[in-house]
Protein backbone atom coordinates (compact mmCIF):
# COMPACT_ATOMS: atom_id res chain seq x y z
CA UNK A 1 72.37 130.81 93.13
CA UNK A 2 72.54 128.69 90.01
CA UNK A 3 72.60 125.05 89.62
CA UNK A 4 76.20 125.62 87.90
CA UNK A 5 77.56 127.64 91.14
CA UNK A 6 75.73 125.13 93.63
CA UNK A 7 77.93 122.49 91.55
CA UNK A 8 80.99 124.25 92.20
CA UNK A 9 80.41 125.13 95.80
CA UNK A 10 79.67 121.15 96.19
CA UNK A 11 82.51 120.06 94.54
CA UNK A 12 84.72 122.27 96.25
CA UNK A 13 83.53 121.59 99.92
CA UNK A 14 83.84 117.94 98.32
CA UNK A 15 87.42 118.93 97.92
CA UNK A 16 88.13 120.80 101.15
CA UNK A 17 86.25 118.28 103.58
CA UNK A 18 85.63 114.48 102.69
CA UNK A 19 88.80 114.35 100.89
CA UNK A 20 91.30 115.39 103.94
CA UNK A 21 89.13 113.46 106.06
CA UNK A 22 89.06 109.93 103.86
CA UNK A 23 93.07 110.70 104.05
CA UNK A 24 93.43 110.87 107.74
CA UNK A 25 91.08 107.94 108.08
CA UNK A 26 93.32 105.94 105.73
CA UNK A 27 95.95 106.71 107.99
CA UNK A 28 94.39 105.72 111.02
CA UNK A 29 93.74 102.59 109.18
CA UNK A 30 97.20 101.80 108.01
CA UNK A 31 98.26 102.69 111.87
CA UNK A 32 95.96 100.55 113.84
CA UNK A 33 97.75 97.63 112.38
CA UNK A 34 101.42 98.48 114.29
CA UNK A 35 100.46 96.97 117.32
CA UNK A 36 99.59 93.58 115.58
CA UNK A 37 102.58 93.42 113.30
CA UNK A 38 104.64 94.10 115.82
CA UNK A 39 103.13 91.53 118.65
CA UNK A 40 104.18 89.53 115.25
CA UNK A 41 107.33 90.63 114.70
CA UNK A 42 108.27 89.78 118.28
CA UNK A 43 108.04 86.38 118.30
CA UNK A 44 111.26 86.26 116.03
CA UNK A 45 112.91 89.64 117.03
CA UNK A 46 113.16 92.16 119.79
CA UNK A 47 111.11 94.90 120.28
CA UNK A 48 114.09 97.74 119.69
CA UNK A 49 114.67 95.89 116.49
CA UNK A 50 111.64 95.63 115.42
CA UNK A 51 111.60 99.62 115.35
CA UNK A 52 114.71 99.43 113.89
CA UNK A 53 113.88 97.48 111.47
CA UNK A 54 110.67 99.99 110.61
CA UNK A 55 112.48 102.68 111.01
CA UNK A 56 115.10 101.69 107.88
CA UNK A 57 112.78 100.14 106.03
CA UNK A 58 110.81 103.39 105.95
CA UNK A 59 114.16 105.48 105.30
CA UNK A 60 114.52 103.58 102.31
CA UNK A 61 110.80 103.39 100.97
CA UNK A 62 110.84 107.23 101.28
CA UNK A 63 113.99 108.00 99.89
CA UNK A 64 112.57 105.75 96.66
CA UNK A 65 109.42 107.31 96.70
CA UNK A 66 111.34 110.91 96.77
CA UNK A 67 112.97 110.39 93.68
CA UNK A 68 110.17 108.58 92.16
CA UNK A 69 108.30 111.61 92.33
CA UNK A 70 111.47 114.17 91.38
CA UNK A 71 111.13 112.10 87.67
CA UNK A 72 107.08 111.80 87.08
CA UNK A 73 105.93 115.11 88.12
CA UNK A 74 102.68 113.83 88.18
CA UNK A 75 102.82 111.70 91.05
CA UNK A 76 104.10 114.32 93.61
CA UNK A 77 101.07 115.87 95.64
CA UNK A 78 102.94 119.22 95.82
CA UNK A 79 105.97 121.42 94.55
CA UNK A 80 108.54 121.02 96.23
CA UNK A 81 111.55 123.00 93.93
CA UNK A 82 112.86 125.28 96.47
CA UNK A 83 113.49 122.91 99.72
CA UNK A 84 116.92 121.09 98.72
CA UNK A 85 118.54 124.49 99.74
CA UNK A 86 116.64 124.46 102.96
CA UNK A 87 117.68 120.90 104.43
CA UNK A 88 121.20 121.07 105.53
CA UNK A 89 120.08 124.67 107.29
CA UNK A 90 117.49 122.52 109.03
CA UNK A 91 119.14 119.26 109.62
CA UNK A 92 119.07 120.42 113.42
CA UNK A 93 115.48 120.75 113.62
CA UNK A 94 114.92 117.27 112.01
CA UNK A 95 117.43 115.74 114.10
CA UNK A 96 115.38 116.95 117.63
CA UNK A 97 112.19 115.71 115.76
CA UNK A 98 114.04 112.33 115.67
CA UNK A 99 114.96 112.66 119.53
CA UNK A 100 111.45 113.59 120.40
CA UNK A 101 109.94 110.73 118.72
CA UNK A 102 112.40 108.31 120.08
CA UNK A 103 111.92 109.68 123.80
CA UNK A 104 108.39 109.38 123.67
CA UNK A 105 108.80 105.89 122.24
CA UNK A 106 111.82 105.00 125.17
CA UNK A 107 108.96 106.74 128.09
CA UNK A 108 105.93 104.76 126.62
CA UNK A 109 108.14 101.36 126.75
CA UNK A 110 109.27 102.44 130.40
CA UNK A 111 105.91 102.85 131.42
CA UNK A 112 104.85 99.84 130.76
CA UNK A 113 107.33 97.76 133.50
CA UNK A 114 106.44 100.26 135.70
CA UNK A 115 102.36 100.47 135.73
CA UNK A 116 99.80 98.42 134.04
CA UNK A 117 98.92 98.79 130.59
CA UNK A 118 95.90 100.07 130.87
CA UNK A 119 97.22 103.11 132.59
CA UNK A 120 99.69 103.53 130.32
CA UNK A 121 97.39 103.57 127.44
CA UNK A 122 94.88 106.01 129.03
CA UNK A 123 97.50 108.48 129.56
CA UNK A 124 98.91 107.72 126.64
CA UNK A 125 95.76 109.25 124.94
CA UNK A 126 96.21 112.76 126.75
CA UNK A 127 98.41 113.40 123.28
CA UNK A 128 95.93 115.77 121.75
CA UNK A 129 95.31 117.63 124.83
CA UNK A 130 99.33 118.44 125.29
CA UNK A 131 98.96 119.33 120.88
CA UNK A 132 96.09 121.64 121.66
CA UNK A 133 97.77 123.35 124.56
CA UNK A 134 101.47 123.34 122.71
CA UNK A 135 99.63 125.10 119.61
CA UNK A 136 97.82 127.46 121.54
CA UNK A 137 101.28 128.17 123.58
CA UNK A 138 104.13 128.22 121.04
CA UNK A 139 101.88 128.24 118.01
CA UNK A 140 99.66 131.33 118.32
CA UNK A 141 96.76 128.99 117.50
CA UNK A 142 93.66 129.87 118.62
CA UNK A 143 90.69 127.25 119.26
CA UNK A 144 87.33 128.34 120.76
CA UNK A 145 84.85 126.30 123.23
CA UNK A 146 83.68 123.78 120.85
CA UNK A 147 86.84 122.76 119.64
CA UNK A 148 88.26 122.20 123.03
CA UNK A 149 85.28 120.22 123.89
CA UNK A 150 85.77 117.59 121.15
CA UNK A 151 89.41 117.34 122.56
CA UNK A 152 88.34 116.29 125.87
CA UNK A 153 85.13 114.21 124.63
CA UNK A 154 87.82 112.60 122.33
CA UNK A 155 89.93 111.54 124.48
CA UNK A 156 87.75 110.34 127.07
CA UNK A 157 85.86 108.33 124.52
CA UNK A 158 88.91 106.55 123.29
CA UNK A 159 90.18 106.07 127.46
CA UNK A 160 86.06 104.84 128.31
CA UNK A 161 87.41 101.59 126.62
CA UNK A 162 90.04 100.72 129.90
CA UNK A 163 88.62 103.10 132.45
CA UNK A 164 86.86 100.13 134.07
CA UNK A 165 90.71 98.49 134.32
CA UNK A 166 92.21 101.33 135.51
CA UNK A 167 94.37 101.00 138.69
CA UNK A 168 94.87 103.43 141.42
CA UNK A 169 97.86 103.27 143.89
CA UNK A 170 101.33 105.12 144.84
CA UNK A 171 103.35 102.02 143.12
CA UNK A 172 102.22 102.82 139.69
CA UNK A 173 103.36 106.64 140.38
CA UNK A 174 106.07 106.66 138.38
CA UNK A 175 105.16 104.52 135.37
CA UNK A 176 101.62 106.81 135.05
CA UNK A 177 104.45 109.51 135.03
CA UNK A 178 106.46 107.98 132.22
CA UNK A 179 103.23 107.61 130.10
CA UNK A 180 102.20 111.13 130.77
CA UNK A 181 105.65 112.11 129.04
CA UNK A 182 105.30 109.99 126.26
CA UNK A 183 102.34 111.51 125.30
CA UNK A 184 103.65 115.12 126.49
CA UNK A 185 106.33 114.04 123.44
CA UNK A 186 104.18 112.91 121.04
CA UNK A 187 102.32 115.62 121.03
CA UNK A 188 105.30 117.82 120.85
CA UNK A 189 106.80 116.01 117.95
CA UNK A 190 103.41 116.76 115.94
CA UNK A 191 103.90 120.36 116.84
CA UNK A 192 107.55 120.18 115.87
CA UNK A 193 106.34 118.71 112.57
CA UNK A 194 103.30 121.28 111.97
CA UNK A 195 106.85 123.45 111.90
CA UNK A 196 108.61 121.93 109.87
CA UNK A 197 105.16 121.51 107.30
CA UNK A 198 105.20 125.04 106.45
CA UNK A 199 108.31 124.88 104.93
CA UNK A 200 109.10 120.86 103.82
CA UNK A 201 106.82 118.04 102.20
CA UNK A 202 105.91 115.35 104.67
CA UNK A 203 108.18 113.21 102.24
CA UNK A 204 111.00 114.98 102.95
CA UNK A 205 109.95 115.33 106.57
CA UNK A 206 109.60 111.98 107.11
CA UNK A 207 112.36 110.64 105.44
CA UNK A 208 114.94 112.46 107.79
CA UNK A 209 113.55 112.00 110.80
CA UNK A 210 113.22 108.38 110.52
CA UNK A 211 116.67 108.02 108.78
CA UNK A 212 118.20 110.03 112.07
CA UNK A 213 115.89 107.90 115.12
CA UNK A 214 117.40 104.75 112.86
CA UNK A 215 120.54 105.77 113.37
CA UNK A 216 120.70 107.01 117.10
CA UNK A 217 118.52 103.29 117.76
CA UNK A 218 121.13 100.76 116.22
CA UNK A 219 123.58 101.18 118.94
CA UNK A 220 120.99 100.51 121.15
CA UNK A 221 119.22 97.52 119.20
CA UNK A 222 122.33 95.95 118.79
CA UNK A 223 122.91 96.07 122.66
CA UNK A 224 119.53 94.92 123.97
CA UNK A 225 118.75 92.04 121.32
CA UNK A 226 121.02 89.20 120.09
CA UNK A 227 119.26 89.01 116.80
CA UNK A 228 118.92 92.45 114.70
CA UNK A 229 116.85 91.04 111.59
CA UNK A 230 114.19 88.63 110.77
CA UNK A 231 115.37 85.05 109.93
CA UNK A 232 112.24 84.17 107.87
CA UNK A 233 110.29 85.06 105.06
CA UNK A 234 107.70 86.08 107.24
CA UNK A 235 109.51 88.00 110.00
CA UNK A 236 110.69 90.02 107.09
CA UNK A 237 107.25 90.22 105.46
CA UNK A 238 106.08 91.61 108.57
CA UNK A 239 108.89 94.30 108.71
CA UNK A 240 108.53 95.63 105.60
CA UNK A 241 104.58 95.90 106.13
CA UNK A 242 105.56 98.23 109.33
CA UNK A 243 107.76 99.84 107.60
CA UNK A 244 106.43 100.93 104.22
CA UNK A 245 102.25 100.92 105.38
CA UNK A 246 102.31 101.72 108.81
CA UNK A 247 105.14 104.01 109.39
CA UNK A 248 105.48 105.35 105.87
CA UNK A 249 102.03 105.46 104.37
CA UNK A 250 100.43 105.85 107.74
CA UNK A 251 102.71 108.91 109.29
CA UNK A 252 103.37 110.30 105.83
CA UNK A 253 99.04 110.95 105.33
CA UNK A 254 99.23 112.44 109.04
CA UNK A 255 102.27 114.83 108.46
CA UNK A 256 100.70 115.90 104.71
CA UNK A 257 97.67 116.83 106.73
CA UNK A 258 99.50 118.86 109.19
CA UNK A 259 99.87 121.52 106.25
CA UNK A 260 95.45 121.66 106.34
CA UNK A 261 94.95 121.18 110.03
CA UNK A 262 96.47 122.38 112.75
CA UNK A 263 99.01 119.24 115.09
CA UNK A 264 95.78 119.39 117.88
CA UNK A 265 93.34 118.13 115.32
CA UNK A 266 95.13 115.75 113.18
CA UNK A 267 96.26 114.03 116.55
CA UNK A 268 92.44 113.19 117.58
CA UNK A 269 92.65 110.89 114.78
CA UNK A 270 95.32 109.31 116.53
CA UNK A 271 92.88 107.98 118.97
CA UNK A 272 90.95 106.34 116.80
CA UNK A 273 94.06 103.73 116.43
CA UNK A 274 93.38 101.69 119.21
CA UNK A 275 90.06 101.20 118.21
CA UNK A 276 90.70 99.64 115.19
CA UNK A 277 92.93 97.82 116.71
CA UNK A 278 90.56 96.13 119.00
CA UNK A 279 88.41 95.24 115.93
CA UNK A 280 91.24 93.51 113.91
CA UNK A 281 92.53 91.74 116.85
CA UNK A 282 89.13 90.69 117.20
CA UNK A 283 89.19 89.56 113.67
CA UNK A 284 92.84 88.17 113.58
CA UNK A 285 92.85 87.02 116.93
CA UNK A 286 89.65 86.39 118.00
CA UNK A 287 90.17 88.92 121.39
CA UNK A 288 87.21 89.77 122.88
CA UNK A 289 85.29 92.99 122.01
CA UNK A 290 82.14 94.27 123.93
CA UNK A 291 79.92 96.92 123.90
CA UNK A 292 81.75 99.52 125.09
CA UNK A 293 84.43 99.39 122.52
CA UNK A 294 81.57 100.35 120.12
CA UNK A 295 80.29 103.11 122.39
CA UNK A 296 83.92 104.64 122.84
CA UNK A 297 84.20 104.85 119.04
CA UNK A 298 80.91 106.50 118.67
CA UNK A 299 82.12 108.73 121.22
CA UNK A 300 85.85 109.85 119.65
CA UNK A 301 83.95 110.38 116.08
CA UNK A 302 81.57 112.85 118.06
CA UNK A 303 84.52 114.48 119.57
CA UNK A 304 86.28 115.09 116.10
CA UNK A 305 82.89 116.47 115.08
CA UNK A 306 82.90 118.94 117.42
CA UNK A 307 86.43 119.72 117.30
CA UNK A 308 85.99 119.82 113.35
CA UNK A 309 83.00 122.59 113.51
CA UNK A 310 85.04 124.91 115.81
CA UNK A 311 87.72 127.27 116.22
CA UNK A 312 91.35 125.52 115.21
CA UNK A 313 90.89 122.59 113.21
CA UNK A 314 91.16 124.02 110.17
CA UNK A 315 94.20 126.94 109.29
CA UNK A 316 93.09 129.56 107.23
CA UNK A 317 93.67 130.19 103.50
CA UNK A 318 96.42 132.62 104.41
CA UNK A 319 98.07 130.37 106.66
CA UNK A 320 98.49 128.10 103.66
CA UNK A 321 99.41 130.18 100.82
CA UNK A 322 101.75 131.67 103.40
CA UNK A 323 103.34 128.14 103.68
CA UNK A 324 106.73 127.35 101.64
CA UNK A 325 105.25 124.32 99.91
């Protein structure tokens, strides 16, 4: 092999590897700082509209961002010439993406009055597993030993940070149920959206699906708090950082990756959230963070290692030149 052809092959695993990867860690970046905006956002405003707030905020942001890209070509990350024809014929689908994502919100908050949060958090992480599975059963994915081992090590690194709080007992039954089904739902809105990836941008993904949960939350924001929208400068700034970075920058790199790696993968990622979470609230809020919360990060980056070198983390080049865009 020449030095000219070893180039190429390094540029192009360049390409193919680090590249997706830096993208999905971004996102896991721009994710892990939800929980603190919105423990933010709270102190002025309810909790429903705070993710209503997000949710139109993001509508908005990606609707701009849309056209943005319709008028300098070379900002849009792919072609996307054909799908205005395919929308209304798929309004449907984006609509049950929108219920999904709102029932697995509306289980997750349920949980939580009904078992401790450390419960609800642990099971909470079981996402990737139900992605896996859901790929496997709907998806005709395939994934071999090795992958399925990085699952589980995964998510057992990122629940080794609460295990030790975890709390047995036939009272907290029904919330560990709750936050079973939220992450049952998560994982099947990721598979709903590994769907819809073969045939939309995650623009144009994203942009319906959080224009429809905004819509079927209202009525319910407007019932359960007495103030919809921040009163101050800040309330807003911190809206409009959920909004356009976490749900809109954040989802929109994890839905873009969904066209590269298959809904179990890109959702191991996911657990990487709270994490990072730990360490900025750490930072921001000076919470405590021990040794453990270092070990169960070492421990999720060795499962997405594993899970990266096998069977089902990656599609195949047919699988993506068969895709629509």
């Amino acid at each position: 092999m020449t030095i000219q052809s070893e180039t190429q092959q390094y540029r192009k695993n360049f390409v193919s590897i680090i590249i997706p990867f830096s993208l999905l860690l971004l996102g896991v970046f721009f994710l892990s700082f939800a929980a603190i905006l919105i423990r933010l956002s709270e102190q002025e405003i309810g909790a429903n509209a705070t993710i209503f707030n997000r949710l139109w905020i993001a509508t908005i942001f990606l609707g701009l961002w849309n056209q943005i890209t319709n008028f300098i070509p070379l900002l849009a990350c792919e072609s996307t010439p054909s799908q205005e024809n395919k929308i209304i014929n798929h309004l449907g689908i984006f609509l049950l993406s929108a219920i999904v994502d709102l029932m697995c919100l509306l289980f997750w908050a349920w949980s939580l009055n009904q078992t401790s949060v450390t419960n609800s958090n642990l099971l909470h992480n079981l996402t990737p597993i139900f992605a896996t599975f859901g790929g496997w059963l709907f998806l005709n994915q395939s994934f071999n030993r090795r992958f399925v081992v990085g699952v589980i090590l995964a998510s057992l690194g990122s629940s080794a940070i609460a295990f030790s709080d975890l709390q047995f007992g036939s009272q907290y039954l029904i919330g560990d149920g709750l936050a079973l089904l939220s992450a049952l739902f998560y994982g099947v809105g990721y598979l709903i959206y590994e769907r819809l990836r073969n045939q939309f941008s995650a623009t144009t993904i994203l942009f319906w699906t959080c224009f429809f949960r905004s819509i079927l939350l209202l009525p319910l924001a407007l019932v359960t708090d007495p103030q919809l929208f921040p009163s101050s400068w800040s309330g807003w700034l911190t809206v409009i950082c959920l909004g356009i970075f976490c749900l809109g920058l954040g989802n929109l790199i994890f839905i873009h990756s969904l066209k590269q790696f298959s809904a179990g993968f890109v959702s191991l990622f996911l657990l990487l959230g709270p994490i990072l979470t730990a360490i900025f609230a750490w930072i921001i809020f000076s919470e405590k963070l021990n040794f453990i919360n270092w070990i169960a990060f070492t421990i999720v980056l060795l499962g997405i290692y594993f899970a990266k070198s096998g069977q089902g983390a990656q599609k195949s080049t047919r699988d993506i030149i068969n895709s629509d865009v």
